[in-house]
PDBML (XML) file of the C-alpha atoms, coordinates in Angstrom:
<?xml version="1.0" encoding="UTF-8" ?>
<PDBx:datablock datablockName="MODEL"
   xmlns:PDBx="http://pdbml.pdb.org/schema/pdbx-v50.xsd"
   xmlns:xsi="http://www.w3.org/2001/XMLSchema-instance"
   xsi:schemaLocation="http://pdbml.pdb.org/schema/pdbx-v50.xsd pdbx-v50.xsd">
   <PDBx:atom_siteCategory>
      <PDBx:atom_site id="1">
         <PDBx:B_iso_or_equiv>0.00</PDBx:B_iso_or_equiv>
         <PDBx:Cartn_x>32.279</PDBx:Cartn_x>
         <PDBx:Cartn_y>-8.578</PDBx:Cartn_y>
         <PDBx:Cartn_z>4.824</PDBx:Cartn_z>
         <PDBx:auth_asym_id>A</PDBx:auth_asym_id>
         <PDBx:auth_atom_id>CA</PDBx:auth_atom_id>
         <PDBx:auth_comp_id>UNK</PDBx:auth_comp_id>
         <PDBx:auth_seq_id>1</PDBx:auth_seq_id>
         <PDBx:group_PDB>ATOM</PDBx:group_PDB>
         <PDBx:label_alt_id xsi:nil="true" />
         <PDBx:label_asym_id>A</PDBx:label_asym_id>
         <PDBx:label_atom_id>CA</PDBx:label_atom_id>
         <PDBx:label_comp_id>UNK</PDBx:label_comp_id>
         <PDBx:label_entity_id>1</PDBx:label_entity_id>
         <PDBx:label_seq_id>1</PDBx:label_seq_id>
         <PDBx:occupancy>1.00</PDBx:occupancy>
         <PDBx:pdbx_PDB_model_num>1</PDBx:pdbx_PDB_model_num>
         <PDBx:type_symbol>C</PDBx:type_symbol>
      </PDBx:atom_site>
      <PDBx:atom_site id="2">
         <PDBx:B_iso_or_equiv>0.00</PDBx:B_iso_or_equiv>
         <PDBx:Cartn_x>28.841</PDBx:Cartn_x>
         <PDBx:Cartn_y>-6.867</PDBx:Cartn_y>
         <PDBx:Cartn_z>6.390</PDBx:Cartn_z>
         <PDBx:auth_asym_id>A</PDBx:auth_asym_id>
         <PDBx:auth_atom_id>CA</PDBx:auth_atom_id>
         <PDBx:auth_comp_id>UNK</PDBx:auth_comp_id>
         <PDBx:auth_seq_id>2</PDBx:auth_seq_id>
         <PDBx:group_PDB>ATOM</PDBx:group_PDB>
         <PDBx:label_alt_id xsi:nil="true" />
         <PDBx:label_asym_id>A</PDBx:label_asym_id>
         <PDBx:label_atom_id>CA</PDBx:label_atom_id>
         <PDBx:label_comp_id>UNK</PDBx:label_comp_id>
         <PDBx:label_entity_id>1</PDBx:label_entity_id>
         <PDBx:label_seq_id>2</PDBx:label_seq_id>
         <PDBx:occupancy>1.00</PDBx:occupancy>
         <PDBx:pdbx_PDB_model_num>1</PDBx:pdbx_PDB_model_num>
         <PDBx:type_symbol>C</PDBx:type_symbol>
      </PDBx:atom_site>
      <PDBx:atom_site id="3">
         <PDBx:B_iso_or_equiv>0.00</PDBx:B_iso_or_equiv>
         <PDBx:Cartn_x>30.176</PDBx:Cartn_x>
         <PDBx:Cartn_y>-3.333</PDBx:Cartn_y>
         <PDBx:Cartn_z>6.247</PDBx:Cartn_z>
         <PDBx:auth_asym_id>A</PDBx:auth_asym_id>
         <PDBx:auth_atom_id>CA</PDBx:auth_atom_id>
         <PDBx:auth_comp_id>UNK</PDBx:auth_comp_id>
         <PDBx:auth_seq_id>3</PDBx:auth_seq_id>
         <PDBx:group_PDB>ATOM</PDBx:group_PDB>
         <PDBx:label_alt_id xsi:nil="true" />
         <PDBx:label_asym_id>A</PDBx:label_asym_id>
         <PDBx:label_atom_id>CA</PDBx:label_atom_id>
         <PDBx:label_comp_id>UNK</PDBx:label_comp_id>
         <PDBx:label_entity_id>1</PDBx:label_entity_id>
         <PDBx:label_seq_id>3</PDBx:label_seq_id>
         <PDBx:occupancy>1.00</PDBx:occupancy>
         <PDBx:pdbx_PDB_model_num>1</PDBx:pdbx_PDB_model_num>
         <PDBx:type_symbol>C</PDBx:type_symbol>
      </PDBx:atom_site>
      <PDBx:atom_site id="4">
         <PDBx:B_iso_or_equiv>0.00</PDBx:B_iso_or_equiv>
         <PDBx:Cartn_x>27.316</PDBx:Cartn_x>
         <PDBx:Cartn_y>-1.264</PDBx:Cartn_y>
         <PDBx:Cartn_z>5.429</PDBx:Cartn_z>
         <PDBx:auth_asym_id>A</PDBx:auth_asym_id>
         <PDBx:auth_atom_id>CA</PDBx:auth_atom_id>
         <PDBx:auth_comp_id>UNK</PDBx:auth_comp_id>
         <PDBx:auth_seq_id>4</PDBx:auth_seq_id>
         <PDBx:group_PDB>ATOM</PDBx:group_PDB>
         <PDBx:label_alt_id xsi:nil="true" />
         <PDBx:label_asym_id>A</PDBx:label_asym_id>
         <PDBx:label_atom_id>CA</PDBx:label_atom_id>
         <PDBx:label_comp_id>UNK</PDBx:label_comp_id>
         <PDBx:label_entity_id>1</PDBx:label_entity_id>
         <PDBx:label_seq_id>4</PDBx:label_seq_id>
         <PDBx:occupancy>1.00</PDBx:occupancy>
         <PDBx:pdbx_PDB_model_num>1</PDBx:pdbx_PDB_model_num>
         <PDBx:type_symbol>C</PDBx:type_symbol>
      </PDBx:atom_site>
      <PDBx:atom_site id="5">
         <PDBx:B_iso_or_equiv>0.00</PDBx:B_iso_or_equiv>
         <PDBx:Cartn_x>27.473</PDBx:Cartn_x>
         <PDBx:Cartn_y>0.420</PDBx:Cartn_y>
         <PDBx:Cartn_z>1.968</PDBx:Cartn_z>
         <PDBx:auth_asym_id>A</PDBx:auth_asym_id>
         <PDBx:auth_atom_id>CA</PDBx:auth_atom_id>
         <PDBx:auth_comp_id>UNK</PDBx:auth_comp_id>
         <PDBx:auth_seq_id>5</PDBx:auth_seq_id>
         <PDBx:group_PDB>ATOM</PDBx:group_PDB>
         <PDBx:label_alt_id xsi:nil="true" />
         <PDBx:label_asym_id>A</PDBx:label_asym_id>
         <PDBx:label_atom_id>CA</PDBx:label_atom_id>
         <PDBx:label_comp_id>UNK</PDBx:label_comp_id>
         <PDBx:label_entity_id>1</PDBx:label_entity_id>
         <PDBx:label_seq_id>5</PDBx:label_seq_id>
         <PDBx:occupancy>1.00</PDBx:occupancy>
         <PDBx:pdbx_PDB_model_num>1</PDBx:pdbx_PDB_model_num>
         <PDBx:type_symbol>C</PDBx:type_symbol>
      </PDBx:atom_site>
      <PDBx:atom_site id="6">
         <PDBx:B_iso_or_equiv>0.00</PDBx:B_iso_or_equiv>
         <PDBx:Cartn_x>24.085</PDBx:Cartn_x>
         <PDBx:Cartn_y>2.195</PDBx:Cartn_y>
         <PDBx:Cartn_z>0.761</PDBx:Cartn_z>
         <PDBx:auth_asym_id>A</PDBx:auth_asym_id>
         <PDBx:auth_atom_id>CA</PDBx:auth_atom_id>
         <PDBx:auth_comp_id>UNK</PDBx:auth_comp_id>
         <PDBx:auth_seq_id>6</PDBx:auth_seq_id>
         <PDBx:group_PDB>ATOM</PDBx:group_PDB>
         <PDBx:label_alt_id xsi:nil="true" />
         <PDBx:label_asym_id>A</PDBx:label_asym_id>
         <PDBx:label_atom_id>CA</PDBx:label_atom_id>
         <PDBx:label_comp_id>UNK</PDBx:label_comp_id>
         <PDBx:label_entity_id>1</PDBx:label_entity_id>
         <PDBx:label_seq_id>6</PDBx:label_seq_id>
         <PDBx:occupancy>1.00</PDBx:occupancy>
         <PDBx:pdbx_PDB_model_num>1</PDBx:pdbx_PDB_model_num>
         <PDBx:type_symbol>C</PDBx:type_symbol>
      </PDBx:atom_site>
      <PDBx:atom_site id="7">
         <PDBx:B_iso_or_equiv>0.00</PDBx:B_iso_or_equiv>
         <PDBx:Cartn_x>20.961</PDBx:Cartn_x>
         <PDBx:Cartn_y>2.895</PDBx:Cartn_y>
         <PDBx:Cartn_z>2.771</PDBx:Cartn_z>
         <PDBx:auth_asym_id>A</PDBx:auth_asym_id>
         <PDBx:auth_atom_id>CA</PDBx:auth_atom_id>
         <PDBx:auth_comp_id>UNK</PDBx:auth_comp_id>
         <PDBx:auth_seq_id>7</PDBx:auth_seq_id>
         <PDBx:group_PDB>ATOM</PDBx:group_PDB>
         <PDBx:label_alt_id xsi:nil="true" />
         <PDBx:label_asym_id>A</PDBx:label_asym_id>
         <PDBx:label_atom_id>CA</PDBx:label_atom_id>
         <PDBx:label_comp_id>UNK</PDBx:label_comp_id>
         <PDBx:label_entity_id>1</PDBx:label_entity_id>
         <PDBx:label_seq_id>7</PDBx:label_seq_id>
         <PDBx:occupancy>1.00</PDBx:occupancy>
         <PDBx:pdbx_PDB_model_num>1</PDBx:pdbx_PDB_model_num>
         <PDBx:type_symbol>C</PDBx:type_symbol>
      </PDBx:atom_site>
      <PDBx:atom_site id="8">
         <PDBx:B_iso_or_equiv>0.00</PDBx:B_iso_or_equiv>
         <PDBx:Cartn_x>17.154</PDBx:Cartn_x>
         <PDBx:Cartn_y>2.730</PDBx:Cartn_y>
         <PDBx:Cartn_z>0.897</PDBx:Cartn_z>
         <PDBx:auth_asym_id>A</PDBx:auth_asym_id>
         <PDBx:auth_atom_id>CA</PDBx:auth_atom_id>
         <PDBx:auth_comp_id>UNK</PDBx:auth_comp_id>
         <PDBx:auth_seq_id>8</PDBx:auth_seq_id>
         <PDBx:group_PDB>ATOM</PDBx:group_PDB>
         <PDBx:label_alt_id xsi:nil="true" />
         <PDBx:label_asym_id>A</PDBx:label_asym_id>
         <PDBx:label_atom_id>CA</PDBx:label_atom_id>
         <PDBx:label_comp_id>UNK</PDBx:label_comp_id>
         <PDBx:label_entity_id>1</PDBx:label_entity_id>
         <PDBx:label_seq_id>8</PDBx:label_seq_id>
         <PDBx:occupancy>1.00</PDBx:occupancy>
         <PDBx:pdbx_PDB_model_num>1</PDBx:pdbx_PDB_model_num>
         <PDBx:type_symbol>C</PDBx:type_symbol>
      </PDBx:atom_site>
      <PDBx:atom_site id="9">
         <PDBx:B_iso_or_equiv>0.00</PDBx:B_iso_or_equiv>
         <PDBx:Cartn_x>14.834</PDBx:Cartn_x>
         <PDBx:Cartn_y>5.172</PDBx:Cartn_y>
         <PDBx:Cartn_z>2.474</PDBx:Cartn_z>
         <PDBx:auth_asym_id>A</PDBx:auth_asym_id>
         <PDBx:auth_atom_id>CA</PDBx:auth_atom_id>
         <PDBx:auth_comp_id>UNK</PDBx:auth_comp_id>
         <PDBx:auth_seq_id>9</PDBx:auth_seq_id>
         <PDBx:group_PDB>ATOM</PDBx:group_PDB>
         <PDBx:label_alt_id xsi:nil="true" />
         <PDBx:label_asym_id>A</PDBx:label_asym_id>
         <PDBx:label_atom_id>CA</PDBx:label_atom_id>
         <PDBx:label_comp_id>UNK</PDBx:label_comp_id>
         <PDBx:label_entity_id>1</PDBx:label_entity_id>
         <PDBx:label_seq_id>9</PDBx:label_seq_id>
         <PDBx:occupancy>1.00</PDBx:occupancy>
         <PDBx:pdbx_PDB_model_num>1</PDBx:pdbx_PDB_model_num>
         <PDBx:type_symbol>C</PDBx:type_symbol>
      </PDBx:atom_site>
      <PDBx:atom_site id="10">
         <PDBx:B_iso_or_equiv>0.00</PDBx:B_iso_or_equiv>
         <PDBx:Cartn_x>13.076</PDBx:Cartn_x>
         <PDBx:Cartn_y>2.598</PDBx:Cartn_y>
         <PDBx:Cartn_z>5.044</PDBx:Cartn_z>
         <PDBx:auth_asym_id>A</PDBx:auth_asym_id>
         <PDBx:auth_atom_id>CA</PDBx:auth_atom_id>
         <PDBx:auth_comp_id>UNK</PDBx:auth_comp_id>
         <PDBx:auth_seq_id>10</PDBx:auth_seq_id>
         <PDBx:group_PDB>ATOM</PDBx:group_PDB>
         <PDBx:label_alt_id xsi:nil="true" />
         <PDBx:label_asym_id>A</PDBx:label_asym_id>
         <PDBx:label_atom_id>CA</PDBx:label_atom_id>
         <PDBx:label_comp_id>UNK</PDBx:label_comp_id>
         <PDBx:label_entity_id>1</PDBx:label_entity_id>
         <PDBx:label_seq_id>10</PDBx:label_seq_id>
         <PDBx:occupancy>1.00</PDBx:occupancy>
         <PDBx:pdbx_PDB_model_num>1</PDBx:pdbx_PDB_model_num>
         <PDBx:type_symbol>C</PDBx:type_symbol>
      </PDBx:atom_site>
      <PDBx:atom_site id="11">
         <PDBx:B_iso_or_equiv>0.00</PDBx:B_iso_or_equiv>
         <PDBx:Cartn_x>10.315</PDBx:Cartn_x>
         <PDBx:Cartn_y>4.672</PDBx:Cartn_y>
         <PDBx:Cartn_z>6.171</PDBx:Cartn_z>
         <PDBx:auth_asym_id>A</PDBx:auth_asym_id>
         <PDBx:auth_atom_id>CA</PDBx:auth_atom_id>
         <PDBx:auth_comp_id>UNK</PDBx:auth_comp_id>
         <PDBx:auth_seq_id>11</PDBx:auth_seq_id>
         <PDBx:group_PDB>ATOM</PDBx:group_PDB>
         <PDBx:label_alt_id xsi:nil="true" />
         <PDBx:label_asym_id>A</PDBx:label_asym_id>
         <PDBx:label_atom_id>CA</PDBx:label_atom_id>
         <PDBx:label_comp_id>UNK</PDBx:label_comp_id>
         <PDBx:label_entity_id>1</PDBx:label_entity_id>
         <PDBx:label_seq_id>11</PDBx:label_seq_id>
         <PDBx:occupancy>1.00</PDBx:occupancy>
         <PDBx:pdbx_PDB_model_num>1</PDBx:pdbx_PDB_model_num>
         <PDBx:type_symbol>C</PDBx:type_symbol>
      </PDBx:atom_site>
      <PDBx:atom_site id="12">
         <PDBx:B_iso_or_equiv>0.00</PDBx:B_iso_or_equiv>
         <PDBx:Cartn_x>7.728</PDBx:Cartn_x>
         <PDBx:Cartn_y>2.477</PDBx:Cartn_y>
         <PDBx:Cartn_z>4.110</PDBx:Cartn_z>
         <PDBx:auth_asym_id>A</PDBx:auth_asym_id>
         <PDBx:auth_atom_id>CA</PDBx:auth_atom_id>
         <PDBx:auth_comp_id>UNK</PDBx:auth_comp_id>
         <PDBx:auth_seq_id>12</PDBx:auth_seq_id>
         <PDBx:group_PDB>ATOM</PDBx:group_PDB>
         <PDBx:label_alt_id xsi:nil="true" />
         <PDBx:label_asym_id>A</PDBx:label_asym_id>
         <PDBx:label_atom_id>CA</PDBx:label_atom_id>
         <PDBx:label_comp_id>UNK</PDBx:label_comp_id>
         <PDBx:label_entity_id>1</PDBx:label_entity_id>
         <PDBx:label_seq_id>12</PDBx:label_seq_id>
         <PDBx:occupancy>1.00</PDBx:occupancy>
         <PDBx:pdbx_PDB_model_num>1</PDBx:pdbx_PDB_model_num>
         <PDBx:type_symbol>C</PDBx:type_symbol>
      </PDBx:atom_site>
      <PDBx:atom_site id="13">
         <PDBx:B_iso_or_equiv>0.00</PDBx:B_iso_or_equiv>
         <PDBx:Cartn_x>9.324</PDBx:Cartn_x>
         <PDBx:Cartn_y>-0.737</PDBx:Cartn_y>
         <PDBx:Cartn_z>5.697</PDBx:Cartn_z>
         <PDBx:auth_asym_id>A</PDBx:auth_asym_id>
         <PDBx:auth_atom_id>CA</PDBx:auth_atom_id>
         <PDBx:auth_comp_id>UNK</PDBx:auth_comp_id>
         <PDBx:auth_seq_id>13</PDBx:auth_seq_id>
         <PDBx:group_PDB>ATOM</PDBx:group_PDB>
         <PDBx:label_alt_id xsi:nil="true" />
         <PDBx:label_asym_id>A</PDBx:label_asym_id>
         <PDBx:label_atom_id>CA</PDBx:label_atom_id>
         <PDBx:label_comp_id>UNK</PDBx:label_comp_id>
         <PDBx:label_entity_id>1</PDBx:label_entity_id>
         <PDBx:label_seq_id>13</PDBx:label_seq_id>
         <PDBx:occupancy>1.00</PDBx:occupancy>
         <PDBx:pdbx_PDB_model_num>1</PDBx:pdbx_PDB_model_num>
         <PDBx:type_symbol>C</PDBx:type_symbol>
      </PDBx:atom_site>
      <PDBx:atom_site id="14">
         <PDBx:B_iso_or_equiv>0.00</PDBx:B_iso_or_equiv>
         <PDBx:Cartn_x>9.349</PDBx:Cartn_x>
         <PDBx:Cartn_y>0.305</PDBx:Cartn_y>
         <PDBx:Cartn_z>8.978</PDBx:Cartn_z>
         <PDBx:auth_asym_id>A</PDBx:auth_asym_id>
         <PDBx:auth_atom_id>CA</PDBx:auth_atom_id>
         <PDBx:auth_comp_id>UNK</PDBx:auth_comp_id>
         <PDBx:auth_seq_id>14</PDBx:auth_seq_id>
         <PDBx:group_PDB>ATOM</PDBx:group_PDB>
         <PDBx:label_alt_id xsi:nil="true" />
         <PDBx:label_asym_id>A</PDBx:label_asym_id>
         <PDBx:label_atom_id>CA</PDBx:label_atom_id>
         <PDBx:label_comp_id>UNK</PDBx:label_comp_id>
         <PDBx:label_entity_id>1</PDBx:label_entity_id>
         <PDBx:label_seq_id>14</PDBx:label_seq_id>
         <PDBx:occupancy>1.00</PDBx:occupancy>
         <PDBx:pdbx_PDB_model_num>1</PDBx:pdbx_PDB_model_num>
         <PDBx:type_symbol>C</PDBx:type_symbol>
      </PDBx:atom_site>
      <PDBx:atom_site id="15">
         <PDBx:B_iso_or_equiv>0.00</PDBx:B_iso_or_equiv>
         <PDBx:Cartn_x>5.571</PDBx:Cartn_x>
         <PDBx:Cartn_y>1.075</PDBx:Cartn_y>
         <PDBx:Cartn_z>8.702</PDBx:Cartn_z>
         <PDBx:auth_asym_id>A</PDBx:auth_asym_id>
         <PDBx:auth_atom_id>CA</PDBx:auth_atom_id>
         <PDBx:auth_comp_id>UNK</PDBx:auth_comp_id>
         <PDBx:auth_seq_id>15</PDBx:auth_seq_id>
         <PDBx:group_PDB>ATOM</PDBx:group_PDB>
         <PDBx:label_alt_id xsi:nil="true" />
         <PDBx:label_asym_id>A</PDBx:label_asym_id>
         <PDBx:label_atom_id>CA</PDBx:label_atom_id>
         <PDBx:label_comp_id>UNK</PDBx:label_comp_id>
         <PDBx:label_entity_id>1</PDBx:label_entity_id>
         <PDBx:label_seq_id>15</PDBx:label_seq_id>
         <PDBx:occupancy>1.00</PDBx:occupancy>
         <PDBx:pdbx_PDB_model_num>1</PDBx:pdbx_PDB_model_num>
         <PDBx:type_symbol>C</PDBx:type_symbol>
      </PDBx:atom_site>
      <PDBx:atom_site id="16">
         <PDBx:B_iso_or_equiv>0.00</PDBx:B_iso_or_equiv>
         <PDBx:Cartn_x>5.090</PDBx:Cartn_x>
         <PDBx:Cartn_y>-2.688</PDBx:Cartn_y>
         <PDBx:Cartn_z>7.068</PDBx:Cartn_z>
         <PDBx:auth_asym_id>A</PDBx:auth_asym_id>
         <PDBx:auth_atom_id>CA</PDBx:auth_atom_id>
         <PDBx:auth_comp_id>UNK</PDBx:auth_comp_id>
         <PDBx:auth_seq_id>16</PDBx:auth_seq_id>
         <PDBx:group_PDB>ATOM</PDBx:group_PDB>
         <PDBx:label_alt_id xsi:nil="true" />
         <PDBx:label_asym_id>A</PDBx:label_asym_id>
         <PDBx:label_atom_id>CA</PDBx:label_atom_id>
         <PDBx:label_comp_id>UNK</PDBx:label_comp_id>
         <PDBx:label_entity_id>1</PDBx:label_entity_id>
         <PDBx:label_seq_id>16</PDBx:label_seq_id>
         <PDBx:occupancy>1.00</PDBx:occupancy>
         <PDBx:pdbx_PDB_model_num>1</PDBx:pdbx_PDB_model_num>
         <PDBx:type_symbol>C</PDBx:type_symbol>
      </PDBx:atom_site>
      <PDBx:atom_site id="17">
         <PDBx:B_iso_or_equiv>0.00</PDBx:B_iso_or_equiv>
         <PDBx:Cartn_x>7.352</PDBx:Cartn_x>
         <PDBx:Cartn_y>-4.167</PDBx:Cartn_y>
         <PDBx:Cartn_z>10.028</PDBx:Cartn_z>
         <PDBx:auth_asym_id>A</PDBx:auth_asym_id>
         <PDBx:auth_atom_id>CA</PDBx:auth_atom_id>
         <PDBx:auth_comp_id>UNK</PDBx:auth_comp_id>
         <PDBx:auth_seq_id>17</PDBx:auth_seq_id>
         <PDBx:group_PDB>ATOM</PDBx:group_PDB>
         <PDBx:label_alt_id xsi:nil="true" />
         <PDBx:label_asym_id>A</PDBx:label_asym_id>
         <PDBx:label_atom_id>CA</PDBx:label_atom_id>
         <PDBx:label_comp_id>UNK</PDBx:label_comp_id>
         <PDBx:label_entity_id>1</PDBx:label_entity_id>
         <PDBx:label_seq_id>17</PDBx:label_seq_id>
         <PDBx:occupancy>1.00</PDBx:occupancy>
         <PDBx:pdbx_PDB_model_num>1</PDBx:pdbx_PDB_model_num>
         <PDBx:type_symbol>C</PDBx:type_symbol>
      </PDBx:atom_site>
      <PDBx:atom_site id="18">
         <PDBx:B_iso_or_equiv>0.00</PDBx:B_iso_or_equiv>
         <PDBx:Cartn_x>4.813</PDBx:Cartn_x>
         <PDBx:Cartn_y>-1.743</PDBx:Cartn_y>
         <PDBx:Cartn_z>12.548</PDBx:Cartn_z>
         <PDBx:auth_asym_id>A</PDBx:auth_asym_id>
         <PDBx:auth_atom_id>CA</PDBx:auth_atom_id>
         <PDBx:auth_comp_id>UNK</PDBx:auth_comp_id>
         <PDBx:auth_seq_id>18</PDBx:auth_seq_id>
         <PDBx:group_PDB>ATOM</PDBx:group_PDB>
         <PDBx:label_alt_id xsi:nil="true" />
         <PDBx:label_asym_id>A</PDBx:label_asym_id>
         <PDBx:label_atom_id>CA</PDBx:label_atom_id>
         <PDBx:label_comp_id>UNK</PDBx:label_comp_id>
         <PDBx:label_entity_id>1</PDBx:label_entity_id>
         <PDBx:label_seq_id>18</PDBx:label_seq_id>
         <PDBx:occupancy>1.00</PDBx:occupancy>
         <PDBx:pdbx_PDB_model_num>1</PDBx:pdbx_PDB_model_num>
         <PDBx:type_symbol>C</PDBx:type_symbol>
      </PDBx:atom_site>
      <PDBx:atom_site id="19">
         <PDBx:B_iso_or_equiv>0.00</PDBx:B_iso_or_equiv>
         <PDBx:Cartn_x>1.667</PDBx:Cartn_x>
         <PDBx:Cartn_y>-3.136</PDBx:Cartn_y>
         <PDBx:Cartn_z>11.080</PDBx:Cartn_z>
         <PDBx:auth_asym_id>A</PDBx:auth_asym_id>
         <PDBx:auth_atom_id>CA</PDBx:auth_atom_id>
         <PDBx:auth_comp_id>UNK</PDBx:auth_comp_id>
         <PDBx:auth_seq_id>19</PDBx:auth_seq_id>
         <PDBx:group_PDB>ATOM</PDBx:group_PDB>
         <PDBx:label_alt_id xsi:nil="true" />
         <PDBx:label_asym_id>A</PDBx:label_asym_id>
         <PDBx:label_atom_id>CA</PDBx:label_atom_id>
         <PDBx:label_comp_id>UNK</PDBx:label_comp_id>
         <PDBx:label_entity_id>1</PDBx:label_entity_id>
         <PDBx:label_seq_id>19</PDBx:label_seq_id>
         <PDBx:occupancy>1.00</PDBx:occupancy>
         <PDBx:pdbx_PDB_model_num>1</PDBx:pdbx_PDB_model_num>
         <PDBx:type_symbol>C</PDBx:type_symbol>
      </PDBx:atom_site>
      <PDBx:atom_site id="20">
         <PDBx:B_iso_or_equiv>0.00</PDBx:B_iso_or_equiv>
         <PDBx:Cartn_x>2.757</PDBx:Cartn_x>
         <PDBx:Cartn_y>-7.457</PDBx:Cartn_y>
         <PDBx:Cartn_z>10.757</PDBx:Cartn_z>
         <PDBx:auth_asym_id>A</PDBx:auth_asym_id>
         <PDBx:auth_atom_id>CA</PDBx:auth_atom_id>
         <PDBx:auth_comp_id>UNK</PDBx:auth_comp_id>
         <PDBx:auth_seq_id>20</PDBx:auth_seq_id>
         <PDBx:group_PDB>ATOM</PDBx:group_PDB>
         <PDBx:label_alt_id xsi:nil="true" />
         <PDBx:label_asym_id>A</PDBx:label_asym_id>
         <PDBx:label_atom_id>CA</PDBx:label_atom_id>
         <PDBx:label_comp_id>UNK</PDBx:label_comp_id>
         <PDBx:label_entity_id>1</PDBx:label_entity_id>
         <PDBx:label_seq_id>20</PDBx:label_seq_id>
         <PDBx:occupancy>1.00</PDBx:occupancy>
         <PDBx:pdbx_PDB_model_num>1</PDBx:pdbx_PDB_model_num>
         <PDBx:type_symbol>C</PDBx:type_symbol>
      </PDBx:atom_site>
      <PDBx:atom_site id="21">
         <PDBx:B_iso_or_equiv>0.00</PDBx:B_iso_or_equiv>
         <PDBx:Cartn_x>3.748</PDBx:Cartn_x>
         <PDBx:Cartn_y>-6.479</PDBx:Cartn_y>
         <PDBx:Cartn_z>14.526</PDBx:Cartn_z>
         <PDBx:auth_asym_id>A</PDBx:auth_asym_id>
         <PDBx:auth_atom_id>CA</PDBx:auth_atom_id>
         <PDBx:auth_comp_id>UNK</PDBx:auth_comp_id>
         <PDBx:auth_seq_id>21</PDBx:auth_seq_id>
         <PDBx:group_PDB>ATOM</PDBx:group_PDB>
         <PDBx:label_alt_id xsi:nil="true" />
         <PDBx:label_asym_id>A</PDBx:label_asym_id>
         <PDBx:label_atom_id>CA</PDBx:label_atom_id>
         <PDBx:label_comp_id>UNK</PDBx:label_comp_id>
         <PDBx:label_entity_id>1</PDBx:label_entity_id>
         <PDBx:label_seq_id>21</PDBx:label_seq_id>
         <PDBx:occupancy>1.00</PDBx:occupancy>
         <PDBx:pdbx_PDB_model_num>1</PDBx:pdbx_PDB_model_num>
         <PDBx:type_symbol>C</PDBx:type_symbol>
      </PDBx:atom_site>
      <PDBx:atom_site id="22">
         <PDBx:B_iso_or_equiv>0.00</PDBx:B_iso_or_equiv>
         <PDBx:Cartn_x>-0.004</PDBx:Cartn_x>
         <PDBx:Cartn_y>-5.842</PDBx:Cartn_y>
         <PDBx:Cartn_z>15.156</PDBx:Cartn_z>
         <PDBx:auth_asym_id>A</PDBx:auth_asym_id>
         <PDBx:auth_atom_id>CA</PDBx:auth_atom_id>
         <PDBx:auth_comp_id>UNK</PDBx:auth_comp_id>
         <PDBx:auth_seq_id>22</PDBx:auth_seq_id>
         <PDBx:group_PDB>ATOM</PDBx:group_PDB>
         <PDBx:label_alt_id xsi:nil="true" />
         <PDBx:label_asym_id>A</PDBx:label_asym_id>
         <PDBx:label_atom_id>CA</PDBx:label_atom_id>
         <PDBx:label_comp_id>UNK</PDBx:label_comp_id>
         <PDBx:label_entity_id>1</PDBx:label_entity_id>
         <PDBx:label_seq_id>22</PDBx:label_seq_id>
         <PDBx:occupancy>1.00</PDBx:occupancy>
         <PDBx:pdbx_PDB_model_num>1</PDBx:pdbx_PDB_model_num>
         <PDBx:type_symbol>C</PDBx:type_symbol>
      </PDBx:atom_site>
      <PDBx:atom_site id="23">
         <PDBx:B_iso_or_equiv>0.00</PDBx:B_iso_or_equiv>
         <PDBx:Cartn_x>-1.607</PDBx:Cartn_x>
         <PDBx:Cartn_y>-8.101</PDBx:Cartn_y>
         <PDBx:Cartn_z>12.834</PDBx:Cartn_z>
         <PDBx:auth_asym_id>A</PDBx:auth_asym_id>
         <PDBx:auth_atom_id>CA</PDBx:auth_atom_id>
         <PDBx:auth_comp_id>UNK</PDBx:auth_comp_id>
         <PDBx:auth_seq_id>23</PDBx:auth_seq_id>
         <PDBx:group_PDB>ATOM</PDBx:group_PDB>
         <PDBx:label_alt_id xsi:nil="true" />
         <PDBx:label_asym_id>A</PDBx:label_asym_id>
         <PDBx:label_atom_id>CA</PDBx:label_atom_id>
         <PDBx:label_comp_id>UNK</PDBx:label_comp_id>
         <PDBx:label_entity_id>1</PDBx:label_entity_id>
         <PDBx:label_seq_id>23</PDBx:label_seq_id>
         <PDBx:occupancy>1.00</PDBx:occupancy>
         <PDBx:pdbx_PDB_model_num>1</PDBx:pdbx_PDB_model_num>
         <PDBx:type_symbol>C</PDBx:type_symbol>
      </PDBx:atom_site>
      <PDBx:atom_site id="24">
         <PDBx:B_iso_or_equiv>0.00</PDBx:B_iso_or_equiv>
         <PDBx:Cartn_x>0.506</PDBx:Cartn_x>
         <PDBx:Cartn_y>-11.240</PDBx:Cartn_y>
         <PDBx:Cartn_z>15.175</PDBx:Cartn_z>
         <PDBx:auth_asym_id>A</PDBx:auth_asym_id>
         <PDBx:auth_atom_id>CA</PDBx:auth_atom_id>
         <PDBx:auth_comp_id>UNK</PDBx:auth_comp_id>
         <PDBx:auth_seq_id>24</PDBx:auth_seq_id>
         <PDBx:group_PDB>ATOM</PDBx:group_PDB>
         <PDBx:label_alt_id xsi:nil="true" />
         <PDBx:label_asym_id>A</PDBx:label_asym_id>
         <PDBx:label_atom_id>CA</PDBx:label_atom_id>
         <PDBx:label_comp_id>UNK</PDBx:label_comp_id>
         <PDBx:label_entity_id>1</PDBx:label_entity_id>
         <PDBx:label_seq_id>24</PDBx:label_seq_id>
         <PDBx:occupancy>1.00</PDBx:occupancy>
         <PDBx:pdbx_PDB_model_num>1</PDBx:pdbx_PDB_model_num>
         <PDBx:type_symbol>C</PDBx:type_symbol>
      </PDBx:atom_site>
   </PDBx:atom_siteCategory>
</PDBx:datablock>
């Protein structure tokens, strides 16, 4: 239970998690 088994590419996300950072 929890072990990793696929990664999505995240680069998209991790620009979306960047920019709600700056918007708070």
């Amino acid at each position: 239970k929890g072990q990793p088994l696929f990664k999505i590419d995240d680069v998209q996300y991790r620009a979306a998690v960047n920019q709600a950072i700056a918007s708070v």
